[in-house]
PDB file of N, CA and C in Angstrom:
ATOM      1  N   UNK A   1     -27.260 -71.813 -44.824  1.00  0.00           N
ATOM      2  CA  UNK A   1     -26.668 -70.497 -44.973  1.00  0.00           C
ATOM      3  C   UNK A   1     -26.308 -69.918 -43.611  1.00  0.00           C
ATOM      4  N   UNK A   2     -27.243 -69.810 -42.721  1.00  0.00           N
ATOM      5  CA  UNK A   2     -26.877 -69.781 -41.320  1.00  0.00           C
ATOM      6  C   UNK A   2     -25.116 -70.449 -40.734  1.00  0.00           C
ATOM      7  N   UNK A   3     -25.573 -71.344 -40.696  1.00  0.00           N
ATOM      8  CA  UNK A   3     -24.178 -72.263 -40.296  1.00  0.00           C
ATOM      9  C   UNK A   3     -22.576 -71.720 -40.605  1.00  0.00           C
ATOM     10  N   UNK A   4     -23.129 -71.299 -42.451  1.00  0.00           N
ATOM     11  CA  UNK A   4     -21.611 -70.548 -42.948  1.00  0.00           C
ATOM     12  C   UNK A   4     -21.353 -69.315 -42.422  1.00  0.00           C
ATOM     13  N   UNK A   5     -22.864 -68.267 -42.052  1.00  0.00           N
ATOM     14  CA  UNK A   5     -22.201 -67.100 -42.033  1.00  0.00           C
ATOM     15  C   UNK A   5     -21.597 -67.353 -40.311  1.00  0.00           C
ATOM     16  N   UNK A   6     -22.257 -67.894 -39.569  1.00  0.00           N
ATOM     17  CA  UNK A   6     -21.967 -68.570 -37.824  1.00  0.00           C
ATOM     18  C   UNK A   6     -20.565 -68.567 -38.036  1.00  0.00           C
ATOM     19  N   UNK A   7     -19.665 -69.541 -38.906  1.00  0.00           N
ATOM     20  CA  UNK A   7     -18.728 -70.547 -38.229  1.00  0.00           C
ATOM     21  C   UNK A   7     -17.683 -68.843 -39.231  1.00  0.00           C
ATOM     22  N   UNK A   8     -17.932 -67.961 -40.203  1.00  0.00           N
ATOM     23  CA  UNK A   8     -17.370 -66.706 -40.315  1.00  0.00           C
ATOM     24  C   UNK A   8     -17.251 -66.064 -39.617  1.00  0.00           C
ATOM     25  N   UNK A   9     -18.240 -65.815 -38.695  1.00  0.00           N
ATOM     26  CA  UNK A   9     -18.084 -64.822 -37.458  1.00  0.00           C
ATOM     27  C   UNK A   9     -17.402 -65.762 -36.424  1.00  0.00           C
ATOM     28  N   UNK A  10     -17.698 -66.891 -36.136  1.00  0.00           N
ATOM     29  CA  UNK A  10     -16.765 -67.604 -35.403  1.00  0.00           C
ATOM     30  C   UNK A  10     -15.050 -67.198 -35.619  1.00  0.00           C
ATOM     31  N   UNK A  11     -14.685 -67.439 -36.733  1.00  0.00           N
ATOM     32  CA  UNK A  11     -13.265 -67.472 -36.935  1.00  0.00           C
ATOM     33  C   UNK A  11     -13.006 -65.658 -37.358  1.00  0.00           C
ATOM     34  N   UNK A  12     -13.985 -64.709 -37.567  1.00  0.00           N
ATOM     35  CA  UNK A  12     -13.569 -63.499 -37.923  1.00  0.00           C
ATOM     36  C   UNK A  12     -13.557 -62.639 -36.386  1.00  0.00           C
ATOM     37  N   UNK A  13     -13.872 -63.333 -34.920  1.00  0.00           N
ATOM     38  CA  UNK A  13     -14.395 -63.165 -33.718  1.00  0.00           C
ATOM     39  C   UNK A  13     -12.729 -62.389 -32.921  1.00  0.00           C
ATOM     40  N   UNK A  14     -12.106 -63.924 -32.945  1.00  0.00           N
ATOM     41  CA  UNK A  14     -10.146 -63.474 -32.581  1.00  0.00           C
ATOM     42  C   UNK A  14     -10.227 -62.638 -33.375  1.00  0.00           C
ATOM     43  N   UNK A  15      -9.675 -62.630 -34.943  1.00  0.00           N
ATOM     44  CA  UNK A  15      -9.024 -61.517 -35.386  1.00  0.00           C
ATOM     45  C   UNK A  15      -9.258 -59.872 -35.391  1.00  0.00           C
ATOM     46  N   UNK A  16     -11.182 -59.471 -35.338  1.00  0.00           N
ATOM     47  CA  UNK A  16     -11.392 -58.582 -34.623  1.00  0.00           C
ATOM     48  C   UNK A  16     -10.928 -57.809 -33.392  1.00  0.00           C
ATOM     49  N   UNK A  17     -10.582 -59.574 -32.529  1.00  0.00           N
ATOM     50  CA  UNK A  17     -10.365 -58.871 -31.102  1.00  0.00           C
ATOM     51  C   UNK A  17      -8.710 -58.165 -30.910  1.00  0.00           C
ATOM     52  N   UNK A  18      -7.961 -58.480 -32.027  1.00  0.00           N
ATOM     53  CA  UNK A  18      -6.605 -58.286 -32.165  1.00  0.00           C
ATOM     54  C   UNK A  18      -6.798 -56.484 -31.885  1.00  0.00           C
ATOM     55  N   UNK A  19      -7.504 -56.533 -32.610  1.00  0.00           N
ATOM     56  CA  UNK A  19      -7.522 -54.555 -33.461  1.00  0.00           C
ATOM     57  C   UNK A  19      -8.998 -53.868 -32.475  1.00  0.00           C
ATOM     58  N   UNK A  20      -9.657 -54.785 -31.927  1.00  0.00           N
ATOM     59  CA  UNK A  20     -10.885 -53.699 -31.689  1.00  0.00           C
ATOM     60  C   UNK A  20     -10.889 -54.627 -29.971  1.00  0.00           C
ATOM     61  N   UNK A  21     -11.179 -54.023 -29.056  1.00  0.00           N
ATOM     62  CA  UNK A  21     -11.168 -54.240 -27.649  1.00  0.00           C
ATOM     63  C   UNK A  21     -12.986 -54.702 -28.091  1.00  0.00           C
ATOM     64  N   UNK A  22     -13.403 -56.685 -27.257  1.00  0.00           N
ATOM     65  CA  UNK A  22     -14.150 -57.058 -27.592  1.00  0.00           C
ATOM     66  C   UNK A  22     -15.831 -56.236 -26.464  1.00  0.00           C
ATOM     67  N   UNK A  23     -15.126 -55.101 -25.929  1.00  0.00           N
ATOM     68  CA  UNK A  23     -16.291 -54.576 -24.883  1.00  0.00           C
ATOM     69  C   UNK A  23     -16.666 -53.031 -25.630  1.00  0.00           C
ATOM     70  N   UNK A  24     -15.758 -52.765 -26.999  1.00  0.00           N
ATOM     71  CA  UNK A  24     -16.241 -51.966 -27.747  1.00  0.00           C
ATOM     72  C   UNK A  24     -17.249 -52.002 -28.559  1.00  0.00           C
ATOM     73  N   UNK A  25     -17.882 -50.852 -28.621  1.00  0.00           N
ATOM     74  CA  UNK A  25     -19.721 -50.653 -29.170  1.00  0.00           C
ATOM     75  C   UNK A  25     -18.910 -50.754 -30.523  1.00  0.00           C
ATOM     76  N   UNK A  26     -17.919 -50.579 -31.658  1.00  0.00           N
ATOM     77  CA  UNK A  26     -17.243 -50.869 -32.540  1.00  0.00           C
ATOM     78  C   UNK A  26     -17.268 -52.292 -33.056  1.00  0.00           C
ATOM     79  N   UNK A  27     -17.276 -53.149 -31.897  1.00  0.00           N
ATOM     80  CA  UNK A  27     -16.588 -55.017 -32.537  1.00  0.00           C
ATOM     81  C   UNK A  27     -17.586 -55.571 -33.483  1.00  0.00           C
ATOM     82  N   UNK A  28     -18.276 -55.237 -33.316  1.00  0.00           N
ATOM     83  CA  UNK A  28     -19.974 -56.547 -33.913  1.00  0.00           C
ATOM     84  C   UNK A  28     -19.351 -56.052 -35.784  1.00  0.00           C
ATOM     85  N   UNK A  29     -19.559 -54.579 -35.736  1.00  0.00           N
ATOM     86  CA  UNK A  29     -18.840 -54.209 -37.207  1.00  0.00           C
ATOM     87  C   UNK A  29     -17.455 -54.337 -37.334  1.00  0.00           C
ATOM     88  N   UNK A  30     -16.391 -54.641 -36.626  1.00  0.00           N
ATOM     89  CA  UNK A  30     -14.875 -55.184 -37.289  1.00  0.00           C
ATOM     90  C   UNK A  30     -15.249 -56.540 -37.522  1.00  0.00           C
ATOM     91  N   UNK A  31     -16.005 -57.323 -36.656  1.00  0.00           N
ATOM     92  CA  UNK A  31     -15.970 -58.770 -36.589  1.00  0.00           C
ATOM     93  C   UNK A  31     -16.719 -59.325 -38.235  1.00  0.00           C
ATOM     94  N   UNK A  32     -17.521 -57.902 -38.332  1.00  0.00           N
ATOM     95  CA  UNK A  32     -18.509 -58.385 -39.933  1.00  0.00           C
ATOM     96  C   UNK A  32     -17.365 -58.139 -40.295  1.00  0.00           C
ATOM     97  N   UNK A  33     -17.014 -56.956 -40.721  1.00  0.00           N
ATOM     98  CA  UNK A  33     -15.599 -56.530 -41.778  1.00  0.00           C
ATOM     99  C   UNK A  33     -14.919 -57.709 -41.779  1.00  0.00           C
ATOM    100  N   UNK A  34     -14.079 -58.078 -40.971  1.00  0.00           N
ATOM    101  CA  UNK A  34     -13.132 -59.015 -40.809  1.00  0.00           C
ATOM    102  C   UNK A  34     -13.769 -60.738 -41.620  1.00  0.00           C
ATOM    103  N   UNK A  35     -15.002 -60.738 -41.008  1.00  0.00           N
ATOM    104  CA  UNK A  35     -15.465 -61.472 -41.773  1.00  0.00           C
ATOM    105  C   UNK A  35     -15.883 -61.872 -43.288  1.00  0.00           C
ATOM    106  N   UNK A  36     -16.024 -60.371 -43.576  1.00  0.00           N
ATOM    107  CA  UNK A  36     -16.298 -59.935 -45.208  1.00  0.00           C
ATOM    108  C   UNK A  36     -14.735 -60.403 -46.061  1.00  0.00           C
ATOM    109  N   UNK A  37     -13.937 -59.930 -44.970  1.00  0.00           N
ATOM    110  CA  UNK A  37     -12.771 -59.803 -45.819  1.00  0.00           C
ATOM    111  C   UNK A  37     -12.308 -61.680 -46.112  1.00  0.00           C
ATOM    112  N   UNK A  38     -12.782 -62.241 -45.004  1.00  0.00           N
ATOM    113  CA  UNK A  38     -12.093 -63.804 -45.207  1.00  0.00           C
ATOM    114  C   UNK A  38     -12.985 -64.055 -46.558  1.00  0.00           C
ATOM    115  N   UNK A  39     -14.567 -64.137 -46.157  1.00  0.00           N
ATOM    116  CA  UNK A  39     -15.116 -64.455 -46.985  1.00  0.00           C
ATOM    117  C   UNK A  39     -14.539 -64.506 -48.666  1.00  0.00           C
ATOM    118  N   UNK A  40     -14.398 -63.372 -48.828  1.00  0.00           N
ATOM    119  CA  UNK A  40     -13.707 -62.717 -50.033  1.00  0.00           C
ATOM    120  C   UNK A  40     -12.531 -63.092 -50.627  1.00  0.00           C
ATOM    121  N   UNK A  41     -11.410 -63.674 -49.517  1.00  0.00           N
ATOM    122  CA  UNK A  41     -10.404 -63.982 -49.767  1.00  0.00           C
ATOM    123  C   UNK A  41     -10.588 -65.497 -49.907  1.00  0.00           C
ATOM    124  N   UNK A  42     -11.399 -66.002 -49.356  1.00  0.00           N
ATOM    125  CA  UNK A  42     -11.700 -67.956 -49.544  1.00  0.00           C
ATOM    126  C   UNK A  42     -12.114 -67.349 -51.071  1.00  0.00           C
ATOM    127  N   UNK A  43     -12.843 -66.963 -51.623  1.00  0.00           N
ATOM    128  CA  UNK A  43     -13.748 -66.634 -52.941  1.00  0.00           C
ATOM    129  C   UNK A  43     -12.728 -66.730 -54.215  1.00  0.00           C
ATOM    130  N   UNK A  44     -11.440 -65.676 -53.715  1.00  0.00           N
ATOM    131  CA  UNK A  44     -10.185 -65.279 -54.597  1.00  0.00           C
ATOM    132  C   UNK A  44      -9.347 -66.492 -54.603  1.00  0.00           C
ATOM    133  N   UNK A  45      -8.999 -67.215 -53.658  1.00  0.00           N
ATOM    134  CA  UNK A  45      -8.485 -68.161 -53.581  1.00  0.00           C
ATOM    135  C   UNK A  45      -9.011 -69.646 -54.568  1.00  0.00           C
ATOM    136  N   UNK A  46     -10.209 -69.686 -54.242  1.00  0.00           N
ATOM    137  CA  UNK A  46     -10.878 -70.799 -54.894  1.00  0.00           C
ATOM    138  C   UNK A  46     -10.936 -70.436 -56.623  1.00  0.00           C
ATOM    139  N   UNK A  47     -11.844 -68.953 -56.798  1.00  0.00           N
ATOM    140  CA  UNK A  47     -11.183 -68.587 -58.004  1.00  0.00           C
ATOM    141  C   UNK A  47     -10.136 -69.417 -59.222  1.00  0.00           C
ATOM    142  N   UNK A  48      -8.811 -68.465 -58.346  1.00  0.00           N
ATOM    143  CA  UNK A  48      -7.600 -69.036 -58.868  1.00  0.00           C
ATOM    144  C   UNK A  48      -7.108 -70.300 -58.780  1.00  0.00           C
ATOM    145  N   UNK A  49      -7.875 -71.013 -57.693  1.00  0.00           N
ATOM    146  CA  UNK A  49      -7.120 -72.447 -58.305  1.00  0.00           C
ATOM    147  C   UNK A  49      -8.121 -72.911 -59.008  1.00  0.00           C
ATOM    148  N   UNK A  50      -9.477 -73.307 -59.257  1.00  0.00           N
ATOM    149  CA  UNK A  50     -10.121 -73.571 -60.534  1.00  0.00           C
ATOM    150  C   UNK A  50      -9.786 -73.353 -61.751  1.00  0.00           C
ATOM    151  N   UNK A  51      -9.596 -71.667 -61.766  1.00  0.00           N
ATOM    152  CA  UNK A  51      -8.976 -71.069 -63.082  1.00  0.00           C
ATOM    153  C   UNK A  51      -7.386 -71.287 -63.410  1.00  0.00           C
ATOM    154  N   UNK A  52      -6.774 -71.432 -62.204  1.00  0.00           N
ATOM    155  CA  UNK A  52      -5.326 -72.069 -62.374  1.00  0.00           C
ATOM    156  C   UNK A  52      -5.302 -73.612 -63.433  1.00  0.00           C
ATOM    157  N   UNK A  53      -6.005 -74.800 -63.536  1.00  0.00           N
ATOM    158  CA  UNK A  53      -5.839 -75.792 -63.603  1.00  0.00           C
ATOM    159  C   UNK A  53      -6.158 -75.716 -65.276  1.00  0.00           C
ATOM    160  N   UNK A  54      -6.005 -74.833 -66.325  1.00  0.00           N
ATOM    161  CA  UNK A  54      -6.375 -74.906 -67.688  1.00  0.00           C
ATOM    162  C   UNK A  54      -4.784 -75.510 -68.208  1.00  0.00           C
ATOM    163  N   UNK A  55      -5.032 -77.131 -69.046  1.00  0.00           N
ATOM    164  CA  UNK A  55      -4.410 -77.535 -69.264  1.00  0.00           C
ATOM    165  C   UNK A  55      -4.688 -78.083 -70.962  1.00  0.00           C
TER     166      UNK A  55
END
């Protein structure tokens, strides 16, 4: 469980830094947000193609 939420904040780390300057007392919470949001969107994604495949 470690590893997944790591390699989320890994890749949610850039896109934070787009919108929040990484020396702001702000980043640690865009970088979760940002992270919440991939999370969520891998979730929706997988979702729909499981549920896509009714044949």
């Amino acid at each position: 469980m470690g590893v997944i939420i790591r390699l989320l904040l890994f890749v949610a780390a850039p896109v934070a830094a787009l919108f929040v300057a990484r020396d702001s007392l702000n980043f640690q919470i865009a970088q979760v947000f940002f992270a919440m949001m991939i999370f969520i969107a891998v979730g929706v994604i997988a979702a729909f193609w499981a549920g896509g495949k009714k044949t």
